[in-house]
C-alpha atoms as a PDB file:
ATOM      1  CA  UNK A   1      13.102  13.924 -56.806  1.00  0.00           C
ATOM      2  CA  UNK A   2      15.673  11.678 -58.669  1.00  0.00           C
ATOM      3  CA  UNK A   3      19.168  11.897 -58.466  1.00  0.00           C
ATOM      4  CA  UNK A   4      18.976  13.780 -61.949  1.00  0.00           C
ATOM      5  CA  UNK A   5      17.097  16.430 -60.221  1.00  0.00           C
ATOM      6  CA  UNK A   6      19.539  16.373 -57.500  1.00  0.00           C
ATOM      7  CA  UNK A   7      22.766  16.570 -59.688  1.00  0.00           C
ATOM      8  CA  UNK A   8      20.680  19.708 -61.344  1.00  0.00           C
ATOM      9  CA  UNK A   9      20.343  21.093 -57.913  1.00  0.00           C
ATOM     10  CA  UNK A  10      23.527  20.602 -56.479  1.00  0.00           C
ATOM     11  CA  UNK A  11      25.870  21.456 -59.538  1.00  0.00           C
ATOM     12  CA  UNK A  12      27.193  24.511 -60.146  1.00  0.00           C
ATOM     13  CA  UNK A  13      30.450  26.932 -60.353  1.00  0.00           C
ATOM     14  CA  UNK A  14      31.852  26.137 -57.288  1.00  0.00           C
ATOM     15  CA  UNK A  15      29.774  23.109 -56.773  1.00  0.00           C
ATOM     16  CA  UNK A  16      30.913  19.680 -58.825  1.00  0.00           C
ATOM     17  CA  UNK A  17      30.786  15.381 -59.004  1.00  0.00           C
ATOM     18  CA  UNK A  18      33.782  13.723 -59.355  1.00  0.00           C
ATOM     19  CA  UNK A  19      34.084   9.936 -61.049  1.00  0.00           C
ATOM     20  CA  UNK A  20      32.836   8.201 -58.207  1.00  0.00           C
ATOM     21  CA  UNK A  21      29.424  10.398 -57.579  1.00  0.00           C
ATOM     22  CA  UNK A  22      30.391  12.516 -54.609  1.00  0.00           C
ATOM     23  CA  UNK A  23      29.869  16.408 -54.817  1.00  0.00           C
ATOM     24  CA  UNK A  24      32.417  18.771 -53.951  1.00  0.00           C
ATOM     25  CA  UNK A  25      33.384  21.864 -53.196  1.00  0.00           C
ATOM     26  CA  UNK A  26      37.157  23.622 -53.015  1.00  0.00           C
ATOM     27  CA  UNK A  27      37.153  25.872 -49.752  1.00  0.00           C
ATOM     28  CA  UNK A  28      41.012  27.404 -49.273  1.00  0.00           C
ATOM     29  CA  UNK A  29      42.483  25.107 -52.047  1.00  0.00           C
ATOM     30  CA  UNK A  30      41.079  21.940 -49.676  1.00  0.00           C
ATOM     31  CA  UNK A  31      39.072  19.831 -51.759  1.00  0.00           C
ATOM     32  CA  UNK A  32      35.800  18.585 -49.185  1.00  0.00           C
ATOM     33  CA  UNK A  33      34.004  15.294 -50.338  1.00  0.00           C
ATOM     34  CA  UNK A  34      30.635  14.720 -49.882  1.00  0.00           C
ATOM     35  CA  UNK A  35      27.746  11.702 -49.843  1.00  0.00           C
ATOM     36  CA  UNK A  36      24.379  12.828 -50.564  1.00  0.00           C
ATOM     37  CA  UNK A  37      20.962  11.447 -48.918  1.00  0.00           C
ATOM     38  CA  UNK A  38      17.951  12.597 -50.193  1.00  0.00           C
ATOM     39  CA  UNK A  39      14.582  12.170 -47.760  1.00  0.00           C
ATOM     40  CA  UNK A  40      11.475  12.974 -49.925  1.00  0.00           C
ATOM     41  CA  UNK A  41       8.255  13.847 -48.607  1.00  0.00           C
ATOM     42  CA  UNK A  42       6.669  17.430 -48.687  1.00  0.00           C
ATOM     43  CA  UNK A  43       9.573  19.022 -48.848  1.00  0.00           C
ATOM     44  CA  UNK A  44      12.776  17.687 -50.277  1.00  0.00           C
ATOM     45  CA  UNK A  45      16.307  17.459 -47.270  1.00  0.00           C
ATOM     46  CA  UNK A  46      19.183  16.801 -48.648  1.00  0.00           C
ATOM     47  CA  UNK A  47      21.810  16.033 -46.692  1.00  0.00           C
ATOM     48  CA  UNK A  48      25.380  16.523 -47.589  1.00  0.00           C
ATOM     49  CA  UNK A  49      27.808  14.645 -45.235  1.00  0.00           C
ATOM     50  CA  UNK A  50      31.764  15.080 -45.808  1.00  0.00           C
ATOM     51  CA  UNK A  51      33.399  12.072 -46.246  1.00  0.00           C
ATOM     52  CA  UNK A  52      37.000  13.616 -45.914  1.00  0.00           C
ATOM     53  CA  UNK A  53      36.118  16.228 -42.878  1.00  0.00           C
ATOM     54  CA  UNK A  54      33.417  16.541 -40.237  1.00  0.00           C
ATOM     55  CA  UNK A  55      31.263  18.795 -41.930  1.00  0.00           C
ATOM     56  CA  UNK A  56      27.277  18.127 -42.291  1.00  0.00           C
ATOM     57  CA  UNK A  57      25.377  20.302 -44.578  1.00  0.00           C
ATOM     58  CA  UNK A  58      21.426  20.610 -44.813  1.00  0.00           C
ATOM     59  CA  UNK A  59      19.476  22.020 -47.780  1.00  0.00           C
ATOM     60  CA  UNK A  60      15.865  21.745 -47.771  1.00  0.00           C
ATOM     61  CA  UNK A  61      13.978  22.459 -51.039  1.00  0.00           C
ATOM     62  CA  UNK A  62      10.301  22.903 -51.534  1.00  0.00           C
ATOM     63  CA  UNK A  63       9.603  21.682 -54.890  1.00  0.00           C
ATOM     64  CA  UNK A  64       6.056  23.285 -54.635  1.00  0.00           C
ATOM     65  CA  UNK A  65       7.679  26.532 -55.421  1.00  0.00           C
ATOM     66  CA  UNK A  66      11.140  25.354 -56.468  1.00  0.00           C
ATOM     67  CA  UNK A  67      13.172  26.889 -54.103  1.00  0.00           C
ATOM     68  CA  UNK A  68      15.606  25.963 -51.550  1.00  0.00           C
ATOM     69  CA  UNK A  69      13.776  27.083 -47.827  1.00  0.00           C
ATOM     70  CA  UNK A  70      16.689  26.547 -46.057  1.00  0.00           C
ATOM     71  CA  UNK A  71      20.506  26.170 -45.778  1.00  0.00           C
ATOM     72  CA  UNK A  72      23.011  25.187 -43.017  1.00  0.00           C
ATOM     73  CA  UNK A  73      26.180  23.174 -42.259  1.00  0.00           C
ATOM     74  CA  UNK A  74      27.937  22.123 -39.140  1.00  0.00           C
ATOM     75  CA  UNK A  75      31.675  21.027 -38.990  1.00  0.00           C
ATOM     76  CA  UNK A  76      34.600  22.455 -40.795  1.00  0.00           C
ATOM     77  CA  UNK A  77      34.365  25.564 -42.773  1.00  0.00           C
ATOM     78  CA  UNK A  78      31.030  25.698 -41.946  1.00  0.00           C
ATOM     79  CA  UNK A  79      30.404  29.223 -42.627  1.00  0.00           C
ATOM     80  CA  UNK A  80      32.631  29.430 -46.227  1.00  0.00           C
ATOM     81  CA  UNK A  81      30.802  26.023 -47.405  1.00  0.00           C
ATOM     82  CA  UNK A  82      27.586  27.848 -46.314  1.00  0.00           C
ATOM     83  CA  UNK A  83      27.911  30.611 -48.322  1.00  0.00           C
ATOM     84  CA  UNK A  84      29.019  28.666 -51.320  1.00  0.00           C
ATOM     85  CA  UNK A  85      26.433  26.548 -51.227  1.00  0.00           C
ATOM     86  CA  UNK A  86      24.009  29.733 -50.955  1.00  0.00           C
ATOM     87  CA  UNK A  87      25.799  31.564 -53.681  1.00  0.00           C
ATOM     88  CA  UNK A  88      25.562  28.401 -55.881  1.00  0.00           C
ATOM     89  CA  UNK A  89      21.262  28.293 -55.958  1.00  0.00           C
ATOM     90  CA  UNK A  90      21.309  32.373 -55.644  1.00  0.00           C
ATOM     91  CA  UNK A  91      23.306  31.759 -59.601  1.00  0.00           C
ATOM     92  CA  UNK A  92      20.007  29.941 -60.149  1.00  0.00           C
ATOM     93  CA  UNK A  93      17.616  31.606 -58.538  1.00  0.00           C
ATOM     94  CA  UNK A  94      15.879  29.266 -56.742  1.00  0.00           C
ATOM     95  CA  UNK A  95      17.296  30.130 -53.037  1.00  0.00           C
ATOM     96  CA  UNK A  96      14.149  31.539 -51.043  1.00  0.00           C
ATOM     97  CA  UNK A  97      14.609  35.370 -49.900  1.00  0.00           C
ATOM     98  CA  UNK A  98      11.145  35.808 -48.503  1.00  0.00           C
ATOM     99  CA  UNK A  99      10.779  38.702 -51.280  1.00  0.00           C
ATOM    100  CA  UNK A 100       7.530  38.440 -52.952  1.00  0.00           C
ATOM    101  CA  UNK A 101       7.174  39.897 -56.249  1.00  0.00           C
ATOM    102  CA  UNK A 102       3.947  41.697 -57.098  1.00  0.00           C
END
């Protein structure tokens, strides 16, 4: 997955990158900075680590069926960043409900 893909992930409403390639996202008018790593194997973890608050976020993506398997943070505002992040691939449809369509 190259950091293309990534930025395609990542990006959305409520999701952005500023100048200096760190994603964002505005929780209670606080603006939380993050540094992305990427570990590729079977599945895809991203791992979003603020750089401005202690707040870790985990998103793993399975790029067999192009959705995201699994979200969580730890830290500050974990819960709102949580459900931003979640509301950000549900806009794209690629977070995992465990729905199967027939």
């Amino acid at each position: 997955m190259s950091d293309l893909d990534i930025k395609r992930l990542l990006i959305c409403d409520q999701i952005g990158m500023n100048n200096s390639g760190q994603y964002y996202i505005e929780v209670d008018r606080l603006r939380i900075l993050f540094e992305a790593k990427v570990n590729i194997g079977i599945i895809v973890e991203i791992i979003l680590n603020s750089i401005n608050y202690k707040l870790t976020c985990k998103i793993v993506f399975d790029p067999r069926y192009e959705k995201v398997i699994e979200t969580s943070c730890i830290g500050f505002k974990e819960d709102k960043v949580k459900y931003i992040i979640q509301n950000c691939f549900k806009e794209k449809g690629i977070l995992y409900t465990g729905k199967t369509s027939r």
